[in-house]
N, C-alpha and C. Protein backbone atom coordinates (compact mmCIF):
# COMPACT_ATOMS: atom_id res chain seq x y z
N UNK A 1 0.84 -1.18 0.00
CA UNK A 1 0.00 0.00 0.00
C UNK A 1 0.88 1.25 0.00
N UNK A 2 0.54 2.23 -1.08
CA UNK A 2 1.33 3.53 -1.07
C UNK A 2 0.82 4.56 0.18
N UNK A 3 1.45 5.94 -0.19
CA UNK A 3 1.41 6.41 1.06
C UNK A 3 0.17 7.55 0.14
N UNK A 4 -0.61 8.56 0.70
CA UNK A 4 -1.81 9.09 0.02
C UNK A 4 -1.77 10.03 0.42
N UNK A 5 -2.37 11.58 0.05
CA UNK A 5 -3.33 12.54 0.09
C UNK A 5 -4.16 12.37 0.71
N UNK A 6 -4.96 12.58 1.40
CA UNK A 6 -6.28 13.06 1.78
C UNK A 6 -7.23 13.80 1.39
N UNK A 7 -6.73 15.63 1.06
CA UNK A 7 -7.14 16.29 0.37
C UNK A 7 -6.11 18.16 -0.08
N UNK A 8 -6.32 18.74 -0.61
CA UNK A 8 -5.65 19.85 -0.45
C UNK A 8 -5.91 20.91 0.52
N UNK A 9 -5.24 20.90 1.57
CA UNK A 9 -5.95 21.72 2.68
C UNK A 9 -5.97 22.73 2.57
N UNK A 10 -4.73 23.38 2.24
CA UNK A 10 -4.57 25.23 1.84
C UNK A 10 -4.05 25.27 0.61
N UNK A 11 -4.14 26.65 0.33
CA UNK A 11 -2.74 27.14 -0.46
C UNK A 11 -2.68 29.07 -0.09
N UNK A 12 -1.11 29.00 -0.52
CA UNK A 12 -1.20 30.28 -0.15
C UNK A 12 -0.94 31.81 -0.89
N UNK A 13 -1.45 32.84 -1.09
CA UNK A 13 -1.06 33.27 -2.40
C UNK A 13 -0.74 34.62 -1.68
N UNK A 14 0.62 35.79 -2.46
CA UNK A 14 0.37 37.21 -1.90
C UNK A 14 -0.14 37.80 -2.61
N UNK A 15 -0.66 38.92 -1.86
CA UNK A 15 -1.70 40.04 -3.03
C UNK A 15 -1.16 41.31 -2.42
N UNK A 16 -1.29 41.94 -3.63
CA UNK A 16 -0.51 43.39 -3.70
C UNK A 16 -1.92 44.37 -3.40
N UNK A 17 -2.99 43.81 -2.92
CA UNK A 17 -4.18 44.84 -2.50
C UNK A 17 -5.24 43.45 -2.16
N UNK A 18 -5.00 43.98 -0.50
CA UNK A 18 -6.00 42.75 0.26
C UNK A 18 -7.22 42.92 0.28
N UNK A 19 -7.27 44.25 0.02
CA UNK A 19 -9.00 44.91 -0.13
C UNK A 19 -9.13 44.01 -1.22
N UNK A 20 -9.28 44.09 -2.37
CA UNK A 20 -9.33 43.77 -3.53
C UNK A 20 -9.34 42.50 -3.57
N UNK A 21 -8.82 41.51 -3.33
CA UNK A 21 -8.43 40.53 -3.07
C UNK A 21 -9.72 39.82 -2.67
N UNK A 22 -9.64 40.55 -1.74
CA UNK A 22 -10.96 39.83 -0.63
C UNK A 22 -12.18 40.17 -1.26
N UNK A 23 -12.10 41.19 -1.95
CA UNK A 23 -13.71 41.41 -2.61
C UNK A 23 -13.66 40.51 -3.79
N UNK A 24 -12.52 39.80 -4.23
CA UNK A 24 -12.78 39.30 -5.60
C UNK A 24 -13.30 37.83 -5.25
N UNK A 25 -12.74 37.34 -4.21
CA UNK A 25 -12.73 35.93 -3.43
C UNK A 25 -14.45 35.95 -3.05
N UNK A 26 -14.69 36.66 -2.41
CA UNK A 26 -15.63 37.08 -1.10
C UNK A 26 -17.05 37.39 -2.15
N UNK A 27 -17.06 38.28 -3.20
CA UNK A 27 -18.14 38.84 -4.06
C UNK A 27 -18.16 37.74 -5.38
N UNK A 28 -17.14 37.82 -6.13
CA UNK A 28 -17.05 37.22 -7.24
C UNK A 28 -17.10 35.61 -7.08
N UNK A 29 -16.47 34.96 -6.14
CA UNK A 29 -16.64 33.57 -5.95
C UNK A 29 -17.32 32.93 -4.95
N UNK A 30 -17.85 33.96 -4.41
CA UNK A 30 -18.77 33.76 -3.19
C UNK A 30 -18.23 33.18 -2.33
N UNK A 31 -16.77 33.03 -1.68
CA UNK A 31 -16.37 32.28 -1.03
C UNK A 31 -16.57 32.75 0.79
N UNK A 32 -16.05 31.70 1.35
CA UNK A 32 -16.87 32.00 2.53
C UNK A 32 -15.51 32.64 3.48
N UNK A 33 -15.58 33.72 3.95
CA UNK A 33 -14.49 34.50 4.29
C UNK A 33 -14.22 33.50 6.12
N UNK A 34 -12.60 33.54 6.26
CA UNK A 34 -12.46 33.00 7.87
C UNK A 34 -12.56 34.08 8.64
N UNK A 35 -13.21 33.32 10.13
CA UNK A 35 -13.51 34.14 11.00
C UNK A 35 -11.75 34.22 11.76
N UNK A 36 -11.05 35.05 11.47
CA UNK A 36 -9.72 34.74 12.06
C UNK A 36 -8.47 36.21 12.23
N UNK A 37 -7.71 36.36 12.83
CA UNK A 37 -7.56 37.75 12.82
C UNK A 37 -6.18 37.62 11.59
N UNK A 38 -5.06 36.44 11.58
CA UNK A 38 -4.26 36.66 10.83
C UNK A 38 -3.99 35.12 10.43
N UNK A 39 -3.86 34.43 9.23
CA UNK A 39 -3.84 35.75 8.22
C UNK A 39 -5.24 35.38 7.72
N UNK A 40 -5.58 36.61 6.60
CA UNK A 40 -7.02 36.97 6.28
C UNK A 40 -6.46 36.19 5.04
N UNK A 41 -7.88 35.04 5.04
CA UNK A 41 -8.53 34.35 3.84
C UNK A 41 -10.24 33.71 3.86
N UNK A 42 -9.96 32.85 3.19
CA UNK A 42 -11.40 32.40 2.37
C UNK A 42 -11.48 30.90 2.27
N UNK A 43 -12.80 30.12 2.63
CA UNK A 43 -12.94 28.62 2.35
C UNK A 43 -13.61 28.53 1.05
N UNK A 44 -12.84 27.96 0.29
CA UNK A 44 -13.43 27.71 -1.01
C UNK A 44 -13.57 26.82 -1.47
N UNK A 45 -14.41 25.61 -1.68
CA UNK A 45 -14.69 24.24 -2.39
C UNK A 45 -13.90 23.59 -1.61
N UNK A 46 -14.20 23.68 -0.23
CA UNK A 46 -13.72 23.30 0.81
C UNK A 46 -12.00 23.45 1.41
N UNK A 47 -10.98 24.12 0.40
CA UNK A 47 -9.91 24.54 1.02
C UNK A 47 -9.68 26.07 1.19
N UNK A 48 -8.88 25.81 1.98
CA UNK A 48 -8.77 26.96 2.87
C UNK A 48 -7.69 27.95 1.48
N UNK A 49 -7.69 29.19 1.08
CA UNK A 49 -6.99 30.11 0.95
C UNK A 49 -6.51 30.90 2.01
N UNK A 50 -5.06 30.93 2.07
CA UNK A 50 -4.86 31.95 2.68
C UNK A 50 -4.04 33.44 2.01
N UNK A 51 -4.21 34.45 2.49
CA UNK A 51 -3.86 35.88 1.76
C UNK A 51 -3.06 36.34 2.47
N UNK A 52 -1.68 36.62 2.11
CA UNK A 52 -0.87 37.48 2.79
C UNK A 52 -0.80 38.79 1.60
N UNK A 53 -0.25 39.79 2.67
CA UNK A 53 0.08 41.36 1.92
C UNK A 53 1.22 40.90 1.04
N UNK A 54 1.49 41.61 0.31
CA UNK A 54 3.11 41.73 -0.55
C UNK A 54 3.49 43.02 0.38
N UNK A 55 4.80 42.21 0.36
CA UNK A 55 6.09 43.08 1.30
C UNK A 55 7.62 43.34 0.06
N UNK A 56 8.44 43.66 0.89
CA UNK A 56 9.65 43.92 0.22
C UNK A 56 10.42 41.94 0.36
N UNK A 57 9.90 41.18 1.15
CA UNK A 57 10.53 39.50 0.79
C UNK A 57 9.53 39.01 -0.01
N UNK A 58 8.24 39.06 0.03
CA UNK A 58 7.23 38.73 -0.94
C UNK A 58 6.22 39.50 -2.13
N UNK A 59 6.52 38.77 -3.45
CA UNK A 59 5.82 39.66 -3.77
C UNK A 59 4.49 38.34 -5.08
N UNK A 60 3.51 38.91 -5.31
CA UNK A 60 2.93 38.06 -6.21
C UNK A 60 3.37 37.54 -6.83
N UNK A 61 3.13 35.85 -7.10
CA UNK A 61 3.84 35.42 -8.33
C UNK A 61 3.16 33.82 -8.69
N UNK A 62 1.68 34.34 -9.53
CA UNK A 62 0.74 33.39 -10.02
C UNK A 62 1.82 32.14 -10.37
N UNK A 63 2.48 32.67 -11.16
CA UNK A 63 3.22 31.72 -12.31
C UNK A 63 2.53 31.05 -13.58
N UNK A 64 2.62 29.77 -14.21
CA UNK A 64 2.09 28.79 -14.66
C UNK A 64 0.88 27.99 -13.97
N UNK A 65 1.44 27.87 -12.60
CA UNK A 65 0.22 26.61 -12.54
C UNK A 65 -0.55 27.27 -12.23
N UNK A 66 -1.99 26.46 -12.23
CA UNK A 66 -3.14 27.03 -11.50
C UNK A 66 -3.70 25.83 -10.57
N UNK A 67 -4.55 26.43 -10.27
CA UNK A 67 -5.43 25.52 -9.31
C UNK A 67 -6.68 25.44 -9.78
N UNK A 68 -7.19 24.12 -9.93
CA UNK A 68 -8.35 23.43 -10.67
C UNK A 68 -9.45 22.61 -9.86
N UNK A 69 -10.94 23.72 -9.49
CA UNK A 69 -11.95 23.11 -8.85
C UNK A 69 -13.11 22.25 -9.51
N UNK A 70 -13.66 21.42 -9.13
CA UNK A 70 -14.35 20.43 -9.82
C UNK A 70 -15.61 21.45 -9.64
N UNK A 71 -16.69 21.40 -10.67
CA UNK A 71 -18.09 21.97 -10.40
C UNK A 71 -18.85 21.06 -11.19
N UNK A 72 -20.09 21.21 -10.74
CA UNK A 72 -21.34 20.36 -11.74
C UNK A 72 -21.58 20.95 -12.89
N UNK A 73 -22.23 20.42 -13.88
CA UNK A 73 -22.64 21.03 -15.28
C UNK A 73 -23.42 22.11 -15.37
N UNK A 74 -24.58 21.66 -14.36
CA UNK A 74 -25.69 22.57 -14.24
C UNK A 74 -25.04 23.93 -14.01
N UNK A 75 -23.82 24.44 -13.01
CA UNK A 75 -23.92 25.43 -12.88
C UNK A 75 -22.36 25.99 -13.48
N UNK A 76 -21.99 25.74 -14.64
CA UNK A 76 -21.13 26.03 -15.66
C UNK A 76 -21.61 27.39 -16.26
N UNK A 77 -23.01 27.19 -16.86
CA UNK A 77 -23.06 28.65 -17.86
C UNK A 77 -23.15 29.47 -16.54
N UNK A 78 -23.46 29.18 -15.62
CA UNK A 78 -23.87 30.52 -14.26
C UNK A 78 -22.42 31.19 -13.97
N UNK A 79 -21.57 29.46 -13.45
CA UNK A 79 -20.02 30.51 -13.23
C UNK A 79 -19.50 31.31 -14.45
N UNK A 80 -20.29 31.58 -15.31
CA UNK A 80 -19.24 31.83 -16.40
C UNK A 80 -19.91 33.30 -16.69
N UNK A 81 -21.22 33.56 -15.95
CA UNK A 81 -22.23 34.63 -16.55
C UNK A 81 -21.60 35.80 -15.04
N UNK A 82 -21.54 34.91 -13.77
CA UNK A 82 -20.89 35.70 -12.74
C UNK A 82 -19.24 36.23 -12.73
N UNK A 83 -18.83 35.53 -13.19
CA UNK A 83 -17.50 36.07 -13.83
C UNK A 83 -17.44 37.29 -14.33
N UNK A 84 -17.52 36.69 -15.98
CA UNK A 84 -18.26 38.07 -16.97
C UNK A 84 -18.61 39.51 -16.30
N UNK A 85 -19.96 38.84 -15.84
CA UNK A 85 -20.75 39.91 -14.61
C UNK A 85 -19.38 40.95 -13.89
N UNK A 86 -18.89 40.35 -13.53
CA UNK A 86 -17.61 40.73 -12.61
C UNK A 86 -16.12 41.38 -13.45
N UNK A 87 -16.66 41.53 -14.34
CA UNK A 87 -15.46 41.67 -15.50
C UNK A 87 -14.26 40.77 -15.88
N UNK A 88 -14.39 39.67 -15.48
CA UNK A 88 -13.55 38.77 -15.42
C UNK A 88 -13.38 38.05 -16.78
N UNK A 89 -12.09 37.92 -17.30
CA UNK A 89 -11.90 37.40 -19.01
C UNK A 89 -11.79 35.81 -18.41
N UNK A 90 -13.50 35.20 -18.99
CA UNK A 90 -13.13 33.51 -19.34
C UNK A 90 -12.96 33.14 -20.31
N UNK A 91 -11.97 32.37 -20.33
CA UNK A 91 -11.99 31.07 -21.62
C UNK A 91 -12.39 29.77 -21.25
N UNK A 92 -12.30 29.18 -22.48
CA UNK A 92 -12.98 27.68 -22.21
C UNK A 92 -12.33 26.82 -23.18
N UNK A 93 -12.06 25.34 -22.57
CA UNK A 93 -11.10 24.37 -23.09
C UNK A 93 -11.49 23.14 -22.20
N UNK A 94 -11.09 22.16 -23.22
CA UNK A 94 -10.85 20.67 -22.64
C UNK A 94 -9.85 20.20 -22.69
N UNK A 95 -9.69 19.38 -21.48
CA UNK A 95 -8.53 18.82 -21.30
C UNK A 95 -8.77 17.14 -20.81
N UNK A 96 -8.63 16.86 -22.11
CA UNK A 96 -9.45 15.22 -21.69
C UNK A 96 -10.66 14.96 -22.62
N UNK A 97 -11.11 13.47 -23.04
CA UNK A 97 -12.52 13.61 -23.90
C UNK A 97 -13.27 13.50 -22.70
N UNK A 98 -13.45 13.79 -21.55
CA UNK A 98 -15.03 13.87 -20.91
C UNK A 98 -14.96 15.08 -20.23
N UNK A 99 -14.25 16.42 -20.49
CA UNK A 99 -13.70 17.50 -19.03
C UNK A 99 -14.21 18.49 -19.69
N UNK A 100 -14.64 19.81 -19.38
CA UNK A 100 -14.49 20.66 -20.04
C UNK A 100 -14.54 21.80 -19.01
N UNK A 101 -13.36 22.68 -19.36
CA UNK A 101 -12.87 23.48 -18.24
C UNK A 101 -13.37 24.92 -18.48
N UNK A 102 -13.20 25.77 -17.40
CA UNK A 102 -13.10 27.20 -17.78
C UNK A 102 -12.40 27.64 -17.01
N UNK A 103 -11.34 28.84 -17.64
CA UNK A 103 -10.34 28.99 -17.28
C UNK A 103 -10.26 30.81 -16.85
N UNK A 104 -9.79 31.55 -15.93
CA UNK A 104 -9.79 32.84 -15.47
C UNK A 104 -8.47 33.01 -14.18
N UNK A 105 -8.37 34.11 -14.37
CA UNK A 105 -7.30 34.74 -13.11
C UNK A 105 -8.31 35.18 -12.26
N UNK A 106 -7.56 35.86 -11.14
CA UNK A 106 -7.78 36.67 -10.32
C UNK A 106 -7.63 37.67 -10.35
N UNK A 107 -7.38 38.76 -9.54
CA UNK A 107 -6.76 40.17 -9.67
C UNK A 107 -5.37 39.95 -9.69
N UNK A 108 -4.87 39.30 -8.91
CA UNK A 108 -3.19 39.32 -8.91
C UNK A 108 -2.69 38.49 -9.80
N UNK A 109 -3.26 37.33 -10.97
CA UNK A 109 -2.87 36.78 -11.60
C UNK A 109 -3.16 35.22 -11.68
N UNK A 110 -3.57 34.75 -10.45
CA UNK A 110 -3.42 33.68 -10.29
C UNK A 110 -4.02 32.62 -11.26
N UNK A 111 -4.05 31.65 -11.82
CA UNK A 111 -4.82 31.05 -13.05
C UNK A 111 -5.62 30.25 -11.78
N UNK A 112 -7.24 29.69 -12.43
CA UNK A 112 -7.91 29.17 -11.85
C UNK A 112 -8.85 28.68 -12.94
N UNK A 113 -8.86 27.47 -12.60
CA UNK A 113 -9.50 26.19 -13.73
C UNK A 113 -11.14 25.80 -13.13
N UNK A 114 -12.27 26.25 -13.33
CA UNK A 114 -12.99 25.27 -12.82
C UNK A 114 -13.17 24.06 -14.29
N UNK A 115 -13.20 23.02 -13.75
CA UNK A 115 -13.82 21.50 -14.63
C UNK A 115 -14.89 21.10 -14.30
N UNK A 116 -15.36 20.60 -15.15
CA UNK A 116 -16.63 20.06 -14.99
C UNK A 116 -16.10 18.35 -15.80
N UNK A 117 -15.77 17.40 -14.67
CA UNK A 117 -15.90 15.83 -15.40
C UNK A 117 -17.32 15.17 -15.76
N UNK A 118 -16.78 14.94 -16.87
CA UNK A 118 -18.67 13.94 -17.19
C UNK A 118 -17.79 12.35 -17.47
N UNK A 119 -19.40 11.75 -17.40
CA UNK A 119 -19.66 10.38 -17.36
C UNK A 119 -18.99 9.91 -18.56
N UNK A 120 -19.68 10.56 -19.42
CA UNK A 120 -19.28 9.57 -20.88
C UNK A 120 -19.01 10.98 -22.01
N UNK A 121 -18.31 10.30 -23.26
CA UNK A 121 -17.21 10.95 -24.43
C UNK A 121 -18.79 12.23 -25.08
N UNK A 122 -19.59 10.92 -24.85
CA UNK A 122 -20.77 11.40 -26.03
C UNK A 122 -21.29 12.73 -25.53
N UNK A 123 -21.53 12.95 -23.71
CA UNK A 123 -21.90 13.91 -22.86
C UNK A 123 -21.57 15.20 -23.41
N UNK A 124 -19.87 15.03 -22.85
CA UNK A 124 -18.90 15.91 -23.28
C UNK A 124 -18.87 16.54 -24.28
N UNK A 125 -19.18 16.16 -25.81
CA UNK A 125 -19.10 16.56 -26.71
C UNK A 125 -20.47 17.40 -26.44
N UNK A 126 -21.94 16.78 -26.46
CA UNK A 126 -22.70 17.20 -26.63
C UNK A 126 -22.46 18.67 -25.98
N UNK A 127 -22.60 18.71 -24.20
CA UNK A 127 -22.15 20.01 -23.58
C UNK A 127 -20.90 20.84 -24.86
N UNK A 128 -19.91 20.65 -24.49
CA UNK A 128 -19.00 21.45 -25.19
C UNK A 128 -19.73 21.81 -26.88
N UNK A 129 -19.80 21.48 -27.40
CA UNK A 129 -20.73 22.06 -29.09
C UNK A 129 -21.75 23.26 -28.68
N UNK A 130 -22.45 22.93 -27.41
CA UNK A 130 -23.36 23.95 -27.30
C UNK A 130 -22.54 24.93 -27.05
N UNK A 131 -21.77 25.11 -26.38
CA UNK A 131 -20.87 26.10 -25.66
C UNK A 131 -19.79 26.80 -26.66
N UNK A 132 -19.53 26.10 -28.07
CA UNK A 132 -18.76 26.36 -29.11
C UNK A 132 -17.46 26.03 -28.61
N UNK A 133 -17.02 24.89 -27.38
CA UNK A 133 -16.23 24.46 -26.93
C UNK A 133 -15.67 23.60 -27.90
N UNK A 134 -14.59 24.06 -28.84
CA UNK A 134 -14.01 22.59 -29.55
C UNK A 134 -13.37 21.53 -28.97
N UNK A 135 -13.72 20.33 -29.03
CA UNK A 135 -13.16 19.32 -28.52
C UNK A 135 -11.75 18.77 -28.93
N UNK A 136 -10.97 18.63 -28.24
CA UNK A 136 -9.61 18.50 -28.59
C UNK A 136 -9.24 16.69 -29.01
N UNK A 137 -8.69 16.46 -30.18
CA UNK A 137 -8.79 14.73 -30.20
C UNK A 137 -10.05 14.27 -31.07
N UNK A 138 -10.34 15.18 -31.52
CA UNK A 138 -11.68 14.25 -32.71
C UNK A 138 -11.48 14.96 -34.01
């Protein structure tokens, strides 16, 4: 037997404006802010964010990766209309024949994937065509 995960408990990101930050987390993703004095973050799809200030040792730095939350189908066109709503630039892509992602930053950069996995190839396609999602591999 290997050794395992459990789940992703935190992660931690700096932001160069915590106001901001927190309204984008807090308004735009509806996330549920901690009751806590330091440091100030947000529970989101059950892990914890945490937010530090940028200082003169830290400063933002999204990079490449992102971080990728699972959501249901049903509420795909909604995250994508609250975004928008929010001025937020989405794109949309698959990664996989049953996934179909949407993809956005934050204010400070950070990339953030929600996916939506389906059951079967045929699903996938169907969803993604409506969406003008080209499927990657056919």
């Amino acid at each position: 037997m290997g050794l395992s995960a459990e789940r992703l408990d935190h992660w931690t990101l700096v932001t160069s404006d915590l106001a901001r930050t927190q309204q984008f987390y807090n308004e735009v993703l509806d996330a549920e802010p901690l009751e806590r004095a330091f440091p100030a973050g947000v529970n989101f799809g059950g892990t914890t964010i945490d937010f530090f200030l940028e200082s003169d040792q830290q400063h933002p730095s999204p990079g490449s990766d992102h971080h990728a939350y699972a959501i249901a189908l049903q509420d795909f066109d909604a995250w994508a209309e609250q975004l928008r709503k929010h001025g937020v630039s989405v794109s949309f892509a698959n990664f996989g024949r049953t996934r179909m992602s949407m993809l956005f930053d934050d204010p400070d950069g950070y990339h953030f994937e929600f996916v939506v996995p389906m059951d079967s190839e045929e699903v996938a396609i169907r969803e993604m065509e409506k969406r003008g999602i080209q499927p990657r591999g056919r």
